[in-house]
Protein backbone atom coordinates (compact mmCIF):
# COMPACT_ATOMS: atom_id res chain seq x y z
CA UNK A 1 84.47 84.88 110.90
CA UNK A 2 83.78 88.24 109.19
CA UNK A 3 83.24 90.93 111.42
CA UNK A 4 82.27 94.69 109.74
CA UNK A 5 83.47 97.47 112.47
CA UNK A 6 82.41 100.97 111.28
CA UNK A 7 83.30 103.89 113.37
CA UNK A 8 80.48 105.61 113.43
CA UNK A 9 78.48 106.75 116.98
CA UNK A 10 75.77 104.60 115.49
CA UNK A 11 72.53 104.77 117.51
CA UNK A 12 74.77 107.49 119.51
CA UNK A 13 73.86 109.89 117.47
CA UNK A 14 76.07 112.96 116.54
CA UNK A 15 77.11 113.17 120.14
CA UNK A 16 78.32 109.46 119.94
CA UNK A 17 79.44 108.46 123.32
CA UNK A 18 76.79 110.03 124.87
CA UNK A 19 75.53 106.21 125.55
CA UNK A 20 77.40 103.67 127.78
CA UNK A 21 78.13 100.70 124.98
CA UNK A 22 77.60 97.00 126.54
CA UNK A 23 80.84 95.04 127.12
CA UNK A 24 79.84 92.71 124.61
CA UNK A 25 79.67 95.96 122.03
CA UNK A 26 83.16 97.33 123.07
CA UNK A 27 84.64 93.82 122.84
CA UNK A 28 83.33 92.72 120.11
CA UNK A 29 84.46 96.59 118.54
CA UNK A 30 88.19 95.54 119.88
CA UNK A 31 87.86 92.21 118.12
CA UNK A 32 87.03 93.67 114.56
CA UNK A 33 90.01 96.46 115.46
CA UNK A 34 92.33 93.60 115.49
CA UNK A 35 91.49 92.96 110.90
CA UNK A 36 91.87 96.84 110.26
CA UNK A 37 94.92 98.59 109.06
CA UNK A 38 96.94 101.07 110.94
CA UNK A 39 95.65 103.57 108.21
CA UNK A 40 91.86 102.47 108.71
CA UNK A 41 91.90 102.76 112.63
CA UNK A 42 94.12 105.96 111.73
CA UNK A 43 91.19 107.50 109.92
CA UNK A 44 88.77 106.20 112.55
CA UNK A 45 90.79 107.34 115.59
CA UNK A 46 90.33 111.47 113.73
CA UNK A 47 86.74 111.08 112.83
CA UNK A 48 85.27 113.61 114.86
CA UNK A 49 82.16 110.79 114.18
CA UNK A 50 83.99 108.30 116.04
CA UNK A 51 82.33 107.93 119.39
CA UNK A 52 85.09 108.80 122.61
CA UNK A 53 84.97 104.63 123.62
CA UNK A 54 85.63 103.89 120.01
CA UNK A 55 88.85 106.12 119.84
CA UNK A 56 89.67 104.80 123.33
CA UNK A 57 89.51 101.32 121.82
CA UNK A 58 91.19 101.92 118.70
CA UNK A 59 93.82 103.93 120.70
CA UNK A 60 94.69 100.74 122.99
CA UNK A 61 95.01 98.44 119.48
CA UNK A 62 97.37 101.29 118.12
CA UNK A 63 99.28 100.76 120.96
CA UNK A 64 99.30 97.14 121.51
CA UNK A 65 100.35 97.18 117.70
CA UNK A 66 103.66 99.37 118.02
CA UNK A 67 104.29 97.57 121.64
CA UNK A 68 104.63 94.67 119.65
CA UNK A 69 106.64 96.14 116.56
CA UNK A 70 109.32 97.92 118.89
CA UNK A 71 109.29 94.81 121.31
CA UNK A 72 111.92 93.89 118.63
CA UNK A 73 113.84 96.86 118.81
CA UNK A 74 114.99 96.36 122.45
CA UNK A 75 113.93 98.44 125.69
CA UNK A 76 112.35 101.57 126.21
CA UNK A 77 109.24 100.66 125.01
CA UNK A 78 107.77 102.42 127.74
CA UNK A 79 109.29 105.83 126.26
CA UNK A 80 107.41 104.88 123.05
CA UNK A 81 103.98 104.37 124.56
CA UNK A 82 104.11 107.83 126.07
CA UNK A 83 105.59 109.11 122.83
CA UNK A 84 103.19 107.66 120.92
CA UNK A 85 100.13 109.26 122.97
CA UNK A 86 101.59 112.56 122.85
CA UNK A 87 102.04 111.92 119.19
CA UNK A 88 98.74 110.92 118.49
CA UNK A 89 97.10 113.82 120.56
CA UNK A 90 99.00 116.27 118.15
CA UNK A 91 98.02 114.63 114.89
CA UNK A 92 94.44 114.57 116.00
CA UNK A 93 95.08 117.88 117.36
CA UNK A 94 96.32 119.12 114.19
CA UNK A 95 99.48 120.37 116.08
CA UNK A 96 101.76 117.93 114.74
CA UNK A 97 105.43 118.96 113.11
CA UNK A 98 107.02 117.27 109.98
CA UNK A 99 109.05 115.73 112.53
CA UNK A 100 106.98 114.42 114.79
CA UNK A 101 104.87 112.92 112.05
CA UNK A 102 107.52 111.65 110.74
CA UNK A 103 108.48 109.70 114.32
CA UNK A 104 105.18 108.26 114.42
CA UNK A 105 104.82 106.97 110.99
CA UNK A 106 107.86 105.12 112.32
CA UNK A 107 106.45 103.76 115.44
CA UNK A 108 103.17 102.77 113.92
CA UNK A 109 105.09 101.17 110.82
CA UNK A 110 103.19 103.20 108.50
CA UNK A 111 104.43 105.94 105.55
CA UNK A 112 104.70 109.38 106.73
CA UNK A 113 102.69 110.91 103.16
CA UNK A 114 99.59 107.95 104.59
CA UNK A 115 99.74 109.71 107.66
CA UNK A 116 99.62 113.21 106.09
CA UNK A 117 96.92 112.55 104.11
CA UNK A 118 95.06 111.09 106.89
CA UNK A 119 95.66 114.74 108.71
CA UNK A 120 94.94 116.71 105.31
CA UNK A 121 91.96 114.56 104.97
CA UNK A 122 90.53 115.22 108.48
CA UNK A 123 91.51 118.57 108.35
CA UNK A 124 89.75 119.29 105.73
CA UNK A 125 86.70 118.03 107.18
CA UNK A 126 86.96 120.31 109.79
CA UNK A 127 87.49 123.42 108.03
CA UNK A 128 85.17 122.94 106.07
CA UNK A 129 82.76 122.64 109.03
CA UNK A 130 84.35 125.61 110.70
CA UNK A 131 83.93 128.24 107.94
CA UNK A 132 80.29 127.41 107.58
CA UNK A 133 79.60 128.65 111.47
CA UNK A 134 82.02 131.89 110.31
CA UNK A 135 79.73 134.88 108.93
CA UNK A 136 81.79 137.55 107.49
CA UNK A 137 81.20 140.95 108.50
């Protein structure tokens, strides 16, 4: 079965989570998470379009995803999931070091450059939007 998951606010509006979504829409959401690469849910978790139960969802697959890539690696997987979070808040943050990208590239299994472009991508977005509010003067 096909399932298309965009991560948009859709009938949200610009606000997107402004709406409680059904169970059947948030697990049905989770279920379409689960055919997605780490850099598509990366680029949905830092849409600022991305509704807040959307991110929350795509958040939990994230980490159910590196839970099961360092379940390998031996314990202190707990140590990851908080790293991770923190990690996650500072990329979408835009606070993130070299470093600490790096780290989570690691953890998620994913290149540290397709993390940075995610970030330079996002960023970008919201730049832009910021210097249009900015009147010189």
């Amino acid at each position: 079965m096909n399932m298309t998951v965009n991560f948009t606010g859709g009938s949200t509006g610009p606000l997107g989570g402004a709406d409680t979504p059904s169970q059947s829409q948030i697990d049905g959401f989770k279920q379409g998470l689960q055919g997605k690469s780490n850099e598509d849910l990366m680029k949905g978790l830092l849409d600022p379009n991305t509704a807040q139960w959307q991110k929350d969802a795509i958040m939990q697959e994230l980490q159910n995803r590196a839970d099961k890539a360092g379940g390998s690696q031996g314990a202190g997987s707990g140590g990851g999931e908080d790293d991770i979070q923190k990690l996650l808040k500072k990329l979408m943050d835009g606070t993130i070091s070299d470093e600490e990208l790096k780290k989570l590239a690691g953890l998620m299994g994913m290149k540290p450059e397709d993390l940075q472009a995610i970030k330079g991508a996002v960023q970008g977005q919201g730049v832009g939007e910021q210097d249009g509010d900015i009147s010189g003067g």
